[in-house]
Protein backbone atom coordinates (compact mmCIF):
# COMPACT_ATOMS: atom_id res chain seq x y z
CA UNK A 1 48.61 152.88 284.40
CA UNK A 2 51.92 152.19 286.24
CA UNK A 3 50.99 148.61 286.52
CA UNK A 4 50.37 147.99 282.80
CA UNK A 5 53.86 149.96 281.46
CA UNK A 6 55.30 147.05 284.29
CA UNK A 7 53.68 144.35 282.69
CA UNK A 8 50.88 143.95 284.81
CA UNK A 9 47.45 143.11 284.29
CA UNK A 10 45.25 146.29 284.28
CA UNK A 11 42.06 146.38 285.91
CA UNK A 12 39.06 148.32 286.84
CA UNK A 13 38.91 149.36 290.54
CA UNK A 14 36.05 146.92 291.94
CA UNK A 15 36.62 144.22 289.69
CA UNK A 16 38.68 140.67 290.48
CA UNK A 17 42.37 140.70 288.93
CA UNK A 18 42.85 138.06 285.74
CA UNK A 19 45.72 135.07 286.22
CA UNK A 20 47.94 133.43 284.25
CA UNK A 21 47.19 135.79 281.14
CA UNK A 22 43.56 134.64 280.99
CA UNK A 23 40.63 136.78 281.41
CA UNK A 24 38.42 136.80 284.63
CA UNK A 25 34.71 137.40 283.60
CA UNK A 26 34.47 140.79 284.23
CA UNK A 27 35.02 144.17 282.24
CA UNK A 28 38.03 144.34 283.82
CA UNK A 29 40.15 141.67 281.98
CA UNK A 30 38.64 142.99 278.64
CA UNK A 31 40.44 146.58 279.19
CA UNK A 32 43.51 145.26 280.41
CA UNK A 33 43.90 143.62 276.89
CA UNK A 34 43.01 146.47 274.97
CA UNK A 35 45.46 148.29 276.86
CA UNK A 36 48.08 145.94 275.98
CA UNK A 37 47.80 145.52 271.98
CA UNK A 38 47.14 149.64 271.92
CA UNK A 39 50.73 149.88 273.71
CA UNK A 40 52.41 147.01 271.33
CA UNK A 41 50.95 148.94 268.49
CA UNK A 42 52.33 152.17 269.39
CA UNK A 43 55.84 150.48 270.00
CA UNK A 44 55.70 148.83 266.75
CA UNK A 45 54.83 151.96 264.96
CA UNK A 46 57.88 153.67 266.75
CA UNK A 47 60.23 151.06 265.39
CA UNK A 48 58.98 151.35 261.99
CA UNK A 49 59.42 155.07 261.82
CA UNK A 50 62.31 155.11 263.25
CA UNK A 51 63.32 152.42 260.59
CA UNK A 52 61.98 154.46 257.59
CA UNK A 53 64.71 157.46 259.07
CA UNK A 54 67.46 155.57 258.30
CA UNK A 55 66.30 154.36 254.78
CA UNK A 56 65.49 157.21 253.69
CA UNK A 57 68.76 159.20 254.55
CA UNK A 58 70.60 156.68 252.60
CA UNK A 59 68.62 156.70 249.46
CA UNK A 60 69.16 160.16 249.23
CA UNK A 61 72.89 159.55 249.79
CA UNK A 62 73.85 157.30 247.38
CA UNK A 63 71.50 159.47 245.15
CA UNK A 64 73.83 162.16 245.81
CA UNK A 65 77.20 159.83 245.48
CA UNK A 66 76.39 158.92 241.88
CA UNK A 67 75.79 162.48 240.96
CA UNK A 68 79.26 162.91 243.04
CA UNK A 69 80.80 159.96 241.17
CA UNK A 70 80.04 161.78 237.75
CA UNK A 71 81.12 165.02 238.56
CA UNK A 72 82.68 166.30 242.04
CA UNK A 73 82.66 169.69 242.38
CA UNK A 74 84.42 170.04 245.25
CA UNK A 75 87.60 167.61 244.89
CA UNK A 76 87.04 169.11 241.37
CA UNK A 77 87.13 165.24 239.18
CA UNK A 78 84.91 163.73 236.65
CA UNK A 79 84.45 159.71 236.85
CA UNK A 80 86.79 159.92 240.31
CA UNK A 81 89.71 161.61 238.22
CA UNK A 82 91.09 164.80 238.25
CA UNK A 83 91.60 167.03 235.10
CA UNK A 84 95.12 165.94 235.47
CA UNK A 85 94.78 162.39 235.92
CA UNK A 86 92.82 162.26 232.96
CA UNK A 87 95.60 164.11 230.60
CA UNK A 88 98.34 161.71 232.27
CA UNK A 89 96.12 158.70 230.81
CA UNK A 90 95.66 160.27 227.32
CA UNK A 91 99.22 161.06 227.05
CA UNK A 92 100.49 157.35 228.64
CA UNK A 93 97.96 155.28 225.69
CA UNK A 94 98.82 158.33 222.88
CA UNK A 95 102.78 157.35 223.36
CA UNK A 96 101.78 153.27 223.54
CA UNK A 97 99.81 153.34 220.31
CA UNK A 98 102.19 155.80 218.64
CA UNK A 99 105.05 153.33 219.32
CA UNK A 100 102.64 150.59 217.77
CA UNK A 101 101.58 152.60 214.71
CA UNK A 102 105.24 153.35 214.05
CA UNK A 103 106.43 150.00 214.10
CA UNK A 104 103.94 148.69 212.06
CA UNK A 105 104.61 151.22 209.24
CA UNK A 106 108.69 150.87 209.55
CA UNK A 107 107.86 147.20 209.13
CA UNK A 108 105.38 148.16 205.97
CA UNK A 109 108.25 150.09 204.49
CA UNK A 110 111.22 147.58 204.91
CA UNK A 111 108.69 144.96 203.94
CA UNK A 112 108.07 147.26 200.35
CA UNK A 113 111.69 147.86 199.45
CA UNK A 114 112.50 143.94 199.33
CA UNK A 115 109.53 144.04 196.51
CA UNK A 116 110.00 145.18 192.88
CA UNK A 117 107.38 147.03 191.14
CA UNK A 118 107.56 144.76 188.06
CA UNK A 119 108.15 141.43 188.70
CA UNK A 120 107.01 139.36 191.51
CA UNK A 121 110.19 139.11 194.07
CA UNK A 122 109.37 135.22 194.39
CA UNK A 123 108.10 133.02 191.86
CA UNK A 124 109.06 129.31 193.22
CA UNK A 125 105.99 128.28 194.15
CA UNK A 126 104.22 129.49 190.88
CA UNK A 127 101.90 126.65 189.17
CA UNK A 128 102.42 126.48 185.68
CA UNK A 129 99.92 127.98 183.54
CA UNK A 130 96.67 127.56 182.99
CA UNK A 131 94.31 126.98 179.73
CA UNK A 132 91.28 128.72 179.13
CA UNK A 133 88.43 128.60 176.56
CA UNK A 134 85.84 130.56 175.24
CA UNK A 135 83.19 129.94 175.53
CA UNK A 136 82.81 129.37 179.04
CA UNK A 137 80.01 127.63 181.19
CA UNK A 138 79.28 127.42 185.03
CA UNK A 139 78.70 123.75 184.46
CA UNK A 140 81.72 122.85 182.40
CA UNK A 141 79.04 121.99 179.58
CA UNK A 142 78.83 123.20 176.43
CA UNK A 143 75.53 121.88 174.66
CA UNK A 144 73.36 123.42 172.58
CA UNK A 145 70.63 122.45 169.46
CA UNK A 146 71.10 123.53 165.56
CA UNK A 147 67.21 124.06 165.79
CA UNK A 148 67.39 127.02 168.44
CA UNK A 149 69.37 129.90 168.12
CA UNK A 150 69.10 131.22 171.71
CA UNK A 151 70.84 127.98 172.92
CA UNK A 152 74.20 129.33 171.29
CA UNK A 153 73.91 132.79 170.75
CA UNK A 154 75.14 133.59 174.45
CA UNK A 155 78.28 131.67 173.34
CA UNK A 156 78.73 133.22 170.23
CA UNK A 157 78.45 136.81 171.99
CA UNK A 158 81.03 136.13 174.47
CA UNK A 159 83.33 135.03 171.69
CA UNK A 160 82.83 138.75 169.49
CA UNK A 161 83.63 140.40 172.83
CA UNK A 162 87.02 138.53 173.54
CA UNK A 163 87.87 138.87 169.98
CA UNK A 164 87.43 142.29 169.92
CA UNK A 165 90.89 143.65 171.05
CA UNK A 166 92.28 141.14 168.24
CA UNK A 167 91.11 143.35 165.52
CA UNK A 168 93.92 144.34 162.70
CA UNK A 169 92.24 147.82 162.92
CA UNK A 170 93.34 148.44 166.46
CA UNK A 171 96.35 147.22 166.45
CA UNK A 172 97.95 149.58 163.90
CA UNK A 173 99.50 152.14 166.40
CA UNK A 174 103.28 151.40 165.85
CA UNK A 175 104.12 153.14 168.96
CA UNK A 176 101.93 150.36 171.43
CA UNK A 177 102.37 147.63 168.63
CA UNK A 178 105.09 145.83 166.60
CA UNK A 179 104.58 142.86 163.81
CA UNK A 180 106.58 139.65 165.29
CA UNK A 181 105.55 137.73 162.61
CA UNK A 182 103.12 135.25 161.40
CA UNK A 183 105.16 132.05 161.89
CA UNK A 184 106.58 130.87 165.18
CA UNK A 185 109.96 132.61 166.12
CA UNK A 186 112.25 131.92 169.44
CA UNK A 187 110.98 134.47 172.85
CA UNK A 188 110.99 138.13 172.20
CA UNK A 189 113.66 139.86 174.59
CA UNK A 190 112.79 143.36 175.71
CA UNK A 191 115.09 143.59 178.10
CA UNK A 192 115.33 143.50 181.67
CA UNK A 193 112.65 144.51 183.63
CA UNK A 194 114.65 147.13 185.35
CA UNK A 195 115.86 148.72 182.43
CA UNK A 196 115.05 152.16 181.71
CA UNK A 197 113.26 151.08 178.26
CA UNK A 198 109.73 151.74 179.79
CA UNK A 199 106.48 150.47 178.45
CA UNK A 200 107.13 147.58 176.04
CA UNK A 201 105.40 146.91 172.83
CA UNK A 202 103.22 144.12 172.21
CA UNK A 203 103.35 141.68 169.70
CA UNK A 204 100.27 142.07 167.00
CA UNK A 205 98.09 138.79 166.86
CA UNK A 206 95.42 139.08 163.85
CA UNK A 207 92.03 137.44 164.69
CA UNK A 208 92.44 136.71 160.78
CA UNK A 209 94.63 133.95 161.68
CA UNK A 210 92.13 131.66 163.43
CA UNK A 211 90.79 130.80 159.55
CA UNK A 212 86.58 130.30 159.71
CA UNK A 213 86.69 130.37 163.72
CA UNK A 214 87.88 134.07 163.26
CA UNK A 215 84.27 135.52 163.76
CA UNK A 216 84.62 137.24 160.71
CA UNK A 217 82.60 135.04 157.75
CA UNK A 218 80.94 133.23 159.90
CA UNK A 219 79.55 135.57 162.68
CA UNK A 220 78.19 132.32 164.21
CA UNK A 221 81.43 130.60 164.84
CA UNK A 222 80.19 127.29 163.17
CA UNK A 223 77.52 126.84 165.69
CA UNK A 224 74.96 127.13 163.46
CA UNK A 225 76.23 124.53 161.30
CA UNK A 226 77.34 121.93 163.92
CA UNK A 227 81.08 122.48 163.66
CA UNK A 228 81.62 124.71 166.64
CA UNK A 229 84.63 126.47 167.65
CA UNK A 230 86.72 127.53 170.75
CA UNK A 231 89.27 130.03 171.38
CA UNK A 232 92.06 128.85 173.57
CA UNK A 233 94.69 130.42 175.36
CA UNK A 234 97.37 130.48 178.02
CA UNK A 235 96.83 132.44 181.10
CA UNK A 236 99.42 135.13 181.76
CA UNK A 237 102.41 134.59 184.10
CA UNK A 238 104.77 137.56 184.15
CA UNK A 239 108.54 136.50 182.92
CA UNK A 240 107.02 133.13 182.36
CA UNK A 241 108.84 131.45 179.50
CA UNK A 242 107.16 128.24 178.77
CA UNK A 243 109.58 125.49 176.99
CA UNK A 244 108.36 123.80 173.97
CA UNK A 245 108.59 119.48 174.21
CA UNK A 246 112.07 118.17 173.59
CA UNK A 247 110.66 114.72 172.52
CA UNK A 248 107.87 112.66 171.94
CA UNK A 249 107.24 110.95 174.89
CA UNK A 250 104.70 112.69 176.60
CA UNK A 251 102.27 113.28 173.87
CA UNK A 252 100.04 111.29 172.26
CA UNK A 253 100.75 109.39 169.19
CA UNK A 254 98.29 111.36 166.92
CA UNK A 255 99.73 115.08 167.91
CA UNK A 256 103.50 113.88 167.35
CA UNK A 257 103.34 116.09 164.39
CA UNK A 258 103.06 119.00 166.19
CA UNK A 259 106.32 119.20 168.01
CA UNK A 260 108.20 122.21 166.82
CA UNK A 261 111.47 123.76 167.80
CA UNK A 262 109.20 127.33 168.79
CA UNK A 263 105.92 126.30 169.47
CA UNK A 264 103.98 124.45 172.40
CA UNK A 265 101.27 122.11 171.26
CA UNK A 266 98.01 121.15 171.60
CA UNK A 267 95.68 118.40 171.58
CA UNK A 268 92.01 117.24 172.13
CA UNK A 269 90.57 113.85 172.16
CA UNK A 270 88.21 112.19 173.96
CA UNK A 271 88.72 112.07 177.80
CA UNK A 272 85.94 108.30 178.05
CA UNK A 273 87.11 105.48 175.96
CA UNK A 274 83.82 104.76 175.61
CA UNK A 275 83.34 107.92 173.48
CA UNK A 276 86.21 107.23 170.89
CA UNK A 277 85.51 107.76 167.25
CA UNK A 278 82.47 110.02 168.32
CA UNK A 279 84.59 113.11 168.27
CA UNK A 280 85.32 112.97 164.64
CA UNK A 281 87.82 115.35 162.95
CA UNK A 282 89.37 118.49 164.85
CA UNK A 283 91.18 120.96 163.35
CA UNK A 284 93.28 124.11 164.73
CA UNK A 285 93.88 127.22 163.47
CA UNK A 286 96.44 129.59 164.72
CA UNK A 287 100.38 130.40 164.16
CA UNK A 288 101.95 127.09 164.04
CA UNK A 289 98.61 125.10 165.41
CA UNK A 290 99.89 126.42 168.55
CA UNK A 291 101.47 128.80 171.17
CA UNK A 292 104.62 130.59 169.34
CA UNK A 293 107.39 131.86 171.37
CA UNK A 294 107.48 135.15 169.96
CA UNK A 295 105.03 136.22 172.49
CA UNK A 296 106.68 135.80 175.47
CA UNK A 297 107.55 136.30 178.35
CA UNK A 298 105.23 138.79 179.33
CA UNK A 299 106.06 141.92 181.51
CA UNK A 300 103.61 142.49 183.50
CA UNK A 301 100.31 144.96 183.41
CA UNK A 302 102.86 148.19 184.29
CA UNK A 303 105.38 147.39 181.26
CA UNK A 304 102.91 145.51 179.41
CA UNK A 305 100.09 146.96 178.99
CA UNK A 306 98.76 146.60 175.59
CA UNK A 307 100.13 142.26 175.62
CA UNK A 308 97.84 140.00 173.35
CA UNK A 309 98.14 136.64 174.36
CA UNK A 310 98.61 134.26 171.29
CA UNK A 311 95.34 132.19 171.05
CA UNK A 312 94.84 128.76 168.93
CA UNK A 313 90.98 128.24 167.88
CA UNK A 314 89.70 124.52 167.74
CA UNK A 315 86.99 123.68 165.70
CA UNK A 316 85.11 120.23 165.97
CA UNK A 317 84.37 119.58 162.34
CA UNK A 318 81.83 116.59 162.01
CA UNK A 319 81.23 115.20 166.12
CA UNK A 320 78.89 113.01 165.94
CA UNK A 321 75.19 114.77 166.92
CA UNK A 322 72.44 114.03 169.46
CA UNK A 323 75.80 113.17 171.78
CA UNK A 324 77.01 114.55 174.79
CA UNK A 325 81.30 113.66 174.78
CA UNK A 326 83.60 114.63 177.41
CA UNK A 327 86.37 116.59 175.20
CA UNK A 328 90.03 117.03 176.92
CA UNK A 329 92.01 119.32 175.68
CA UNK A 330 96.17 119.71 176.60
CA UNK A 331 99.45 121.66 176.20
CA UNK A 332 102.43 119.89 175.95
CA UNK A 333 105.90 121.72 177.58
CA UNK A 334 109.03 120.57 179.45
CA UNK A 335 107.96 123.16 181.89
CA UNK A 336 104.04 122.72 181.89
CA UNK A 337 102.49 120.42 184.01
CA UNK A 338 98.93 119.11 184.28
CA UNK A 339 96.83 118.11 187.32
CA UNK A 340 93.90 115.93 187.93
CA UNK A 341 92.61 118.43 191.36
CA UNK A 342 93.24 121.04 188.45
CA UNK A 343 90.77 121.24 185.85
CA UNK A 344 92.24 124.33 184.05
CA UNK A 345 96.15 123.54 184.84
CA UNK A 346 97.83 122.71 181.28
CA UNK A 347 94.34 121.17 180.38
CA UNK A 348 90.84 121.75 180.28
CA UNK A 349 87.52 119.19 179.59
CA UNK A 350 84.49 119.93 178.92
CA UNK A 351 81.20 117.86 177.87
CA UNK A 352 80.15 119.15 174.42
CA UNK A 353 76.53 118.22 172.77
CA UNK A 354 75.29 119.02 169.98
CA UNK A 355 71.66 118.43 169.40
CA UNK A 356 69.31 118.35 166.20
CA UNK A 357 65.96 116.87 165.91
């Protein structure tokens, strides 16, 4: 046994010794290298054992440092920080984003005092005003057929509701209302904004005024006849004053008629060349065929709350059926302004059709 823990070839006592690490015939060779792998065995299985002690001591360590990490009771800290660590933190980012809080509301506030509850503070940059109808559609197309009621009657229905506020019978409250008159007059001062006058009144506008495009003969607004109608206004701007034309140039030959000292005009035609003459004979109805100054400015939803905007109704008398036209329709102002990138600024179009089989 001494021999083979030295290295050396075991043997059986009678039997020839094996050289060079090959086995003599003989049983004695045979037990030397059983002796051999039994002893590299038991070495290997020492190592590995004494391998799996150290593992497994350090699995249950850092088992035990994360439950440590969490919560240490004896250095007394959660997540590595004491109890007054933590309240140093909380107290450091409570004073940082109280300082940010507080200069974004001081900034807020001197921000709100440079702004006036009634007017805008800055109005330089303001586009003139723009013109809308009634009816309305997504398309910019207005056609419909004589021989189908449904095609207009969603058109006639939006033109009751707008109309409704325009009814004599609710504007008789002499305390919200006053009569300005039913021919055009110069602007309507109600003094300054930060007067102490409060809520101003608003001038009465009659839907009576519009003549057969009132809505209130004809229920149908001349749809169901072929002479349609639309209801045009100007879109509010508050202590907008808009300046009637101060000569002819700008407007068409055929509308010079309409320039008056307190009214703005306006006029529709065709928009293609191609469709002149097709139009046929349009006719307005409203005070002065237009927008009278009386009405304005306007002061605002606050001040102004009960404000009728003065409308103009257009009716297309005999346009020529089974045609779709491309109808343009403008205002005319020293201080209005139309745009081609703007459909609805100082002008509208619109393709109207009118169909009958």
């Amino acid at each position: 046994p001494l021999d083979i823990l030295r290295g050396a070839p075991w043997r059986e006592p009678g039997t020839a010794p094996c050289h060079g690490g090959h086995s003599a015939p003989g049983k004695g060779c045979s037990l030397a290298k059983k002796a051999r792998k039994e002893t590299r065995g038991n070495s290997l299985l020492k190592e590995t054992n004494t391998t799996l002690q150290y593992i497994m001591p350090s699995q249950n360590k850092d088992e035990g440092g994360w439950k440590s990490f969490v919560w240490n009771s004896e250095k007394k800290e959660f997540l590595g920080r004491t109890g007054s660590s933590w309240s140093k933190i909380f107290l450091f980012y409570l004073i940082f984003y109280g300082c940010l809080a507080g200069i974004f509301i001081g900034t807020i506030q001197v921000l709100l005092l440079t702004l006036n509850d009634y007017k805008p503070t800055w109005q330089d940059r303001v586009a003139p005003p723009g013109l809308s109808h009634f009816p309305r559609s997504d398309k910019a197309e207005l056609i419909f057929s004589l021989d189908d009621v449904e095609t207009y009657l969603k058109y006639t229905k939006v033109m009751k509701d707008f109309l409704a506020p325009y009814d004599p019978e609710k504007q008789k409250d002499q305390m919200k209302f006053e009569d300005c008159g039913d021919q055009p007059q110069t602007y309507k001062n109600r003094a300054d904004f930060d007067s102490d006058i409060g809520v101003r009144k608003a001038c009465q506008f009659s839907r009576d005024w519009l003549g057969p495009c009132s809505g209130i003969d004809d229920r149908d607004f001349g749809f169901s006849v072929g002479k349609p109608c639309f209801i045009v206004k100007l879109n509010r701007i508050v202590n907008f004053r808009p300046k009637p034309p101060t000569s002819n140039e700008t407007i068409p030959e055929e509308a010079h008629h309409k320039v008056q000292s307190h009214v703005i005009p306006i006029h529709c035609t065709n928009k293609k060349e191609e469709d002149a003459g097709k139009l046929g004979e349009v006719k307005y109805y409203g005070i002065g065929e237009g927008f009278p100054l009386q009405y304005y400015p306007y002061y605002g939803k606050i001040l102004h709350p009960h404000y009728l905007q003065p409308l103009v109704a257009i009716q297309f008398v005999n346009i020529t059926l089974n045609t779709d036209i491309r109808v343009e329709c403008k205002v005319y102002g020293d201080n209005i302004y139309t745009s081609e990138k703007d459909r609805y600024q100082g002008r509208f179009d619109i393709k109207l059709g009118v169909h009958k089989s």
